[in-house]
Protein backbone atom coordinates (compact mmCIF):
# COMPACT_ATOMS: atom_id res chain seq x y z
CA UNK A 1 -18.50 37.95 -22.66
CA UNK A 2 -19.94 39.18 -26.19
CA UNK A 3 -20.84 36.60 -28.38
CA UNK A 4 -18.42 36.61 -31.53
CA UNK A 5 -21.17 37.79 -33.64
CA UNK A 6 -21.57 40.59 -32.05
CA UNK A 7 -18.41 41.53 -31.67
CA UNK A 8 -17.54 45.13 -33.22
CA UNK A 9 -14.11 45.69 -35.43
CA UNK A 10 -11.84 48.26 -34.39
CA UNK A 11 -11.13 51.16 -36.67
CA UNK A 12 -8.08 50.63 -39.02
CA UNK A 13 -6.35 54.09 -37.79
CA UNK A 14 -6.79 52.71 -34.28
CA UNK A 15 -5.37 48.99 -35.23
CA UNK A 16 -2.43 50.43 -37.13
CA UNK A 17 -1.55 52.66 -33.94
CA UNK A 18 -2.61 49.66 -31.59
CA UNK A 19 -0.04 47.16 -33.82
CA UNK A 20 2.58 49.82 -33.37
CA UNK A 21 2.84 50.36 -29.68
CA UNK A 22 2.63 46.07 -29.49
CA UNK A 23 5.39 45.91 -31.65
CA UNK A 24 7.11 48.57 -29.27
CA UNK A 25 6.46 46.99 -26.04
CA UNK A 26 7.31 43.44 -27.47
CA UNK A 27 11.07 44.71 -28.95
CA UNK A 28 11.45 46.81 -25.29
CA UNK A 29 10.39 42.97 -23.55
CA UNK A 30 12.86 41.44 -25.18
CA UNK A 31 15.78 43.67 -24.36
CA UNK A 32 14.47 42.66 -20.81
CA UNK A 33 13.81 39.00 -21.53
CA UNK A 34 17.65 38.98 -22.87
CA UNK A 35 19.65 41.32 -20.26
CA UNK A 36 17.87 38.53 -16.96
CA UNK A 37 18.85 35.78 -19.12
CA UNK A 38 22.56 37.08 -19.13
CA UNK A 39 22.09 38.22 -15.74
CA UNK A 40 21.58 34.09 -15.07
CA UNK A 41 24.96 33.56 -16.61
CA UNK A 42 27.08 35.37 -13.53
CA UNK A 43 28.13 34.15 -10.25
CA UNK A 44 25.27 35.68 -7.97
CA UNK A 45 24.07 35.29 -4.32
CA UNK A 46 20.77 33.63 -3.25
CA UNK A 47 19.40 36.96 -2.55
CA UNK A 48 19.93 38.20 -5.87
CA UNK A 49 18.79 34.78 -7.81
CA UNK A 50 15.74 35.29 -6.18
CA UNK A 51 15.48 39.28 -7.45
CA UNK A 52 16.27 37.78 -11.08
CA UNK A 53 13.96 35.12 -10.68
CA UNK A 54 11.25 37.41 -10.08
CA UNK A 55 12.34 39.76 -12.93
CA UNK A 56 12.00 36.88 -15.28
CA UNK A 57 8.68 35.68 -14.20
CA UNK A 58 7.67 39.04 -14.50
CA UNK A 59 8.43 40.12 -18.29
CA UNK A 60 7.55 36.60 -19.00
CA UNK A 61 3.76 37.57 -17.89
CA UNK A 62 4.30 41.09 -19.74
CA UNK A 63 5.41 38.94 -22.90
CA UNK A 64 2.43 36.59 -22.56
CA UNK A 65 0.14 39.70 -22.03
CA UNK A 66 1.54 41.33 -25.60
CA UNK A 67 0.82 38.22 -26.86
CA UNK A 68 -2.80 38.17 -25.47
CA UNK A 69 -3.07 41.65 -26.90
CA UNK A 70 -1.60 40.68 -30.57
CA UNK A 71 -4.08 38.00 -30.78
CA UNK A 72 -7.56 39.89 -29.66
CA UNK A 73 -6.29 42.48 -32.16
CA UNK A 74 -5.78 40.30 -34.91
CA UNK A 75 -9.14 38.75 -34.55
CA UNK A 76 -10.76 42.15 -34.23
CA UNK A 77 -9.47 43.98 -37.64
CA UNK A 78 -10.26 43.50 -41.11
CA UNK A 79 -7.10 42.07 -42.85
């Protein structure tokens, strides 16, 4: 990995559209974070626990990702 001094910034037209498609996936993760947790809130079988539980872990990891993203982007624009 690149030292931080080395490190290059990223153009401002390519953080602004960068910062815009986060923003996008983060609001469309949360319609997905929300809709499994009311999915938990219904009588279900085991089979279909499991199906949720897998759902969740996954736009959990899609969440932390955006996060990840969010972060390196921050740290790599001029404010």
């Amino acid at each position: 990995m690149a030292d931080s001094s080395e490190t290059k910034s990223i153009p401002q037209v390519h953080a602004e559209e960068i910062r815009r498609l986060i923003h996008d996936l983060g609001n469309a993760l949360e319609i997905v974070l929300q809709t499994s947790f009311l999915l938990g809130t219904v009588e279900m079988d085991e089979s279909a626990k499991q199906w949720r539980g897998m759902l969740d872990q996954g736009v959990r990891q899609a969440a932390q990702v955006n996060s990840q993203l969010r972060d390196y982007l921050l740290s790599h624009t001029q404010s």
